[in-house]
Protein backbone atom coordinates (compact mmCIF):
# COMPACT_ATOMS: atom_id res chain seq x y z
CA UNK A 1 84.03 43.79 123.05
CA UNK A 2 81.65 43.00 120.40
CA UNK A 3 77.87 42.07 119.43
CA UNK A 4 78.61 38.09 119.69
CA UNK A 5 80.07 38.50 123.15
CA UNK A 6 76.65 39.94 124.41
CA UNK A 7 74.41 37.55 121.97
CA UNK A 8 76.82 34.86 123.89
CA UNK A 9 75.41 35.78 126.94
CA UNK A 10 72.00 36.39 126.48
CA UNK A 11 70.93 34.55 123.42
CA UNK A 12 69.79 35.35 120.06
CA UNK A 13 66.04 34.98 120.95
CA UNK A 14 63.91 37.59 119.54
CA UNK A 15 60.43 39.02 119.67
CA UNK A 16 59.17 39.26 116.20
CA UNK A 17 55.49 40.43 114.65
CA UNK A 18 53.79 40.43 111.62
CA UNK A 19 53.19 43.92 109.88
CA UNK A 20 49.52 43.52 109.22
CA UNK A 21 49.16 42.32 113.35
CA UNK A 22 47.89 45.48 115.07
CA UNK A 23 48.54 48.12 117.18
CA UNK A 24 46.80 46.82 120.38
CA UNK A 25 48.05 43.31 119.76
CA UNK A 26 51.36 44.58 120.07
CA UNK A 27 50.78 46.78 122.78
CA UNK A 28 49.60 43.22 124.40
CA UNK A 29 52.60 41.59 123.38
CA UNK A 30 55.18 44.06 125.11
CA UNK A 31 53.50 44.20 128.68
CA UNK A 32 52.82 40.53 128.73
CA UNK A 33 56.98 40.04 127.89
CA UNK A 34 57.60 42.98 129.42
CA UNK A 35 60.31 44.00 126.85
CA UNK A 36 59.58 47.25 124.76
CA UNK A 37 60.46 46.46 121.19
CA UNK A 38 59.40 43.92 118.57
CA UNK A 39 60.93 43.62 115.62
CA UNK A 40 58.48 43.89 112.01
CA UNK A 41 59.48 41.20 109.57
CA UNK A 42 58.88 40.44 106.52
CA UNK A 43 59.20 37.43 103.90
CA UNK A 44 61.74 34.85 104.74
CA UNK A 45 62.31 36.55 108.26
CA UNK A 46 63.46 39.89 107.20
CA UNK A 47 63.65 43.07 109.23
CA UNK A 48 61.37 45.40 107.50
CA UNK A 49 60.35 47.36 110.67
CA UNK A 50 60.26 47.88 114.33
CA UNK A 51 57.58 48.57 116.16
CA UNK A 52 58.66 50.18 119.85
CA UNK A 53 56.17 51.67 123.50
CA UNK A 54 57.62 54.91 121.89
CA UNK A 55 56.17 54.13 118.59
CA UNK A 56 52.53 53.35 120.33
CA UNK A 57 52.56 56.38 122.55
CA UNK A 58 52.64 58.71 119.37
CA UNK A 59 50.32 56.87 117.55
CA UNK A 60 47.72 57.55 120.66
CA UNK A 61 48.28 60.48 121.19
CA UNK A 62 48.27 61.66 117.25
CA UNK A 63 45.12 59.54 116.29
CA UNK A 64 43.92 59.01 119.50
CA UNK A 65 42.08 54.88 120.64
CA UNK A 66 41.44 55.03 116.64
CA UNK A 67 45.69 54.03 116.54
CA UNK A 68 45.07 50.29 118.68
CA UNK A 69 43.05 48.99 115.12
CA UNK A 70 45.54 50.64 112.60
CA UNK A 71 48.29 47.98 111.30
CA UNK A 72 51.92 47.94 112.14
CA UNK A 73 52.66 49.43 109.15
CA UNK A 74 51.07 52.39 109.92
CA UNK A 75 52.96 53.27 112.81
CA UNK A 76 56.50 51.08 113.24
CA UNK A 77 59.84 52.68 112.69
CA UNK A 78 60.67 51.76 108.64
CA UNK A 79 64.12 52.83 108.99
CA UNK A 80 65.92 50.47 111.15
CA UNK A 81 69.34 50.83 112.57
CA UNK A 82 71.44 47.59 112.22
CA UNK A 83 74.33 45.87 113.30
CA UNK A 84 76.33 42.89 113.17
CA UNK A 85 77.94 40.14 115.50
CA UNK A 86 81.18 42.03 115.26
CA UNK A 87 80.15 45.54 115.94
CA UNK A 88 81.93 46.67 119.06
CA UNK A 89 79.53 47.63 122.28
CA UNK A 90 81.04 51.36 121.86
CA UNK A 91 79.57 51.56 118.02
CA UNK A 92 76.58 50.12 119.41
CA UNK A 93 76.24 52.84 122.07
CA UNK A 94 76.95 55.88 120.11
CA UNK A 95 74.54 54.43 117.72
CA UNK A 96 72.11 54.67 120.17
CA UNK A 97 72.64 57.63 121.67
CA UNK A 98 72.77 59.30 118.49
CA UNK A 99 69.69 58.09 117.03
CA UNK A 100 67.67 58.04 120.47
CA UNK A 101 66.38 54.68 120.05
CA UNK A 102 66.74 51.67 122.50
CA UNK A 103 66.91 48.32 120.43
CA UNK A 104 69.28 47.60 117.64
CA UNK A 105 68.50 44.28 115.87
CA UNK A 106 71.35 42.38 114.84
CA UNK A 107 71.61 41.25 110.96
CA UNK A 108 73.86 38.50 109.57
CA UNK A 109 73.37 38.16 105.95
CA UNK A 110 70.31 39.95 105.47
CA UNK A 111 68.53 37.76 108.52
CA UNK A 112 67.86 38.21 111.65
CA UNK A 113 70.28 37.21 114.35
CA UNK A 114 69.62 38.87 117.74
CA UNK A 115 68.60 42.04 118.87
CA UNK A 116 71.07 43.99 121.32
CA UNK A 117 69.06 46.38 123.88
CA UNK A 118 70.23 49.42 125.87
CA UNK A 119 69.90 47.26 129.11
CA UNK A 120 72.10 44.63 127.54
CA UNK A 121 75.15 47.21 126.54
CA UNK A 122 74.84 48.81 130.36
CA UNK A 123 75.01 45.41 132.06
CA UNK A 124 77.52 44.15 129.58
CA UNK A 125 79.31 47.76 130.26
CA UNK A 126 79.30 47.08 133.89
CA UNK A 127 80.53 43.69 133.74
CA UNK A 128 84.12 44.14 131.96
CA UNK A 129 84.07 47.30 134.29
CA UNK A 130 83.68 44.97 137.29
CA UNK A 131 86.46 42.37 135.80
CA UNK A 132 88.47 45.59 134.83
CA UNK A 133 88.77 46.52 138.85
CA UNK A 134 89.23 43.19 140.19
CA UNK A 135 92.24 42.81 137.56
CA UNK A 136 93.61 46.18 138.92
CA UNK A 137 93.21 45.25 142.62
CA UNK A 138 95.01 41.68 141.93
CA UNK A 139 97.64 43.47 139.52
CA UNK A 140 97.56 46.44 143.22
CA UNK A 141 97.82 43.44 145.62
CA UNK A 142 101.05 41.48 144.00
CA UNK A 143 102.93 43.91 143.13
C-alpha cells in the first residue's frame, strides 16, 4: 500500500504556519487542533520547516518562557523528511522509526500535498490487517 491510499482516506488537509508566527502561537495552534505537528512554509507554499510538541518542549526547557516569543525559525526542525503519494506505508514506517519523528509531509512537485502521521500508518496498518484475516477466514471457511 502506498501514500495516496492513506491521503484517500483521510484527506490531504494540512496544518500549515508561517515561520516568523511564534512559538506560543503555535503551541496554541496544536492543543486547540489537537494534532502535534505543523508544517513551516515558505513562498508559494513550500515546506521549509516543521515545527512539532517535541520541538516546543526543548525550546522550554533550553531557553526557558523566553522560547514562547522566539520565531519559528528559531526552533522548527529545518531538515524535513519527505515523501511522495507513491511511497509504500513500510518506507514510510522505517522512515519514521529511523529518524524518531512522527509526521512526514507529503511533497508532489516541490508542493505540499498531505502530511502522513504515525497514527495514520497504525490505523491504516490495522485495517489491511483486519481485511487480511477476514480474507483468510472466508478463503478457511470454503475450502
Amino acid at each position: 500500500m502506498t501514500v495516496r491510499a492513506i491521503l484517500a482516506a483521510k484527506g490531504g488537509t494540512v496544518a500549515t504556519i508561517e515561520p516568523t508566527t511564534n512559538v506560543a502561537a503555535a503551541a496554541k495552534i496544536l492543543a486547540e487542533r489537537r494534532i502535534g505537528a505543523l508544517v513551516v512554509t515558505g513562498a508559494e507554499g513550500r515546506v521549509i520547516g516543521i515545527v512539532s510538541e517535541r520541538d516546543i518542549v526543548q525550546a522550554l526547557a533550553g531557553r526557558g518562557s523566553v522560547a514562547l516569543d522566539l520565531p519559528l525559525t528559531e526552533v522548527m526542525t529545518r531538515k524535513v523528511a519527505t515523501c511522495s503519494h507513491s511511497d509504500t506505508v513500510s518506507s514510510i514506517m522505517g522512515l519514521m522509526t529511523e529518524g524518531k519523528f512522527r509526521h512526514v509531509p507529503v511533497v508532489e512537485q516541490g508542493r505540499l500535498a498531505g502530511i502522513v502521521s504515525i497514527g495514520d500508518v497504525v490505523k491504516h496498518r490495522l485495517e489491511e490487517m483486519e481485511r487480511e484475516q477476514t480474507a483468510m477466514r472466508d478463503y478457511i471457511l470454503t475450502a
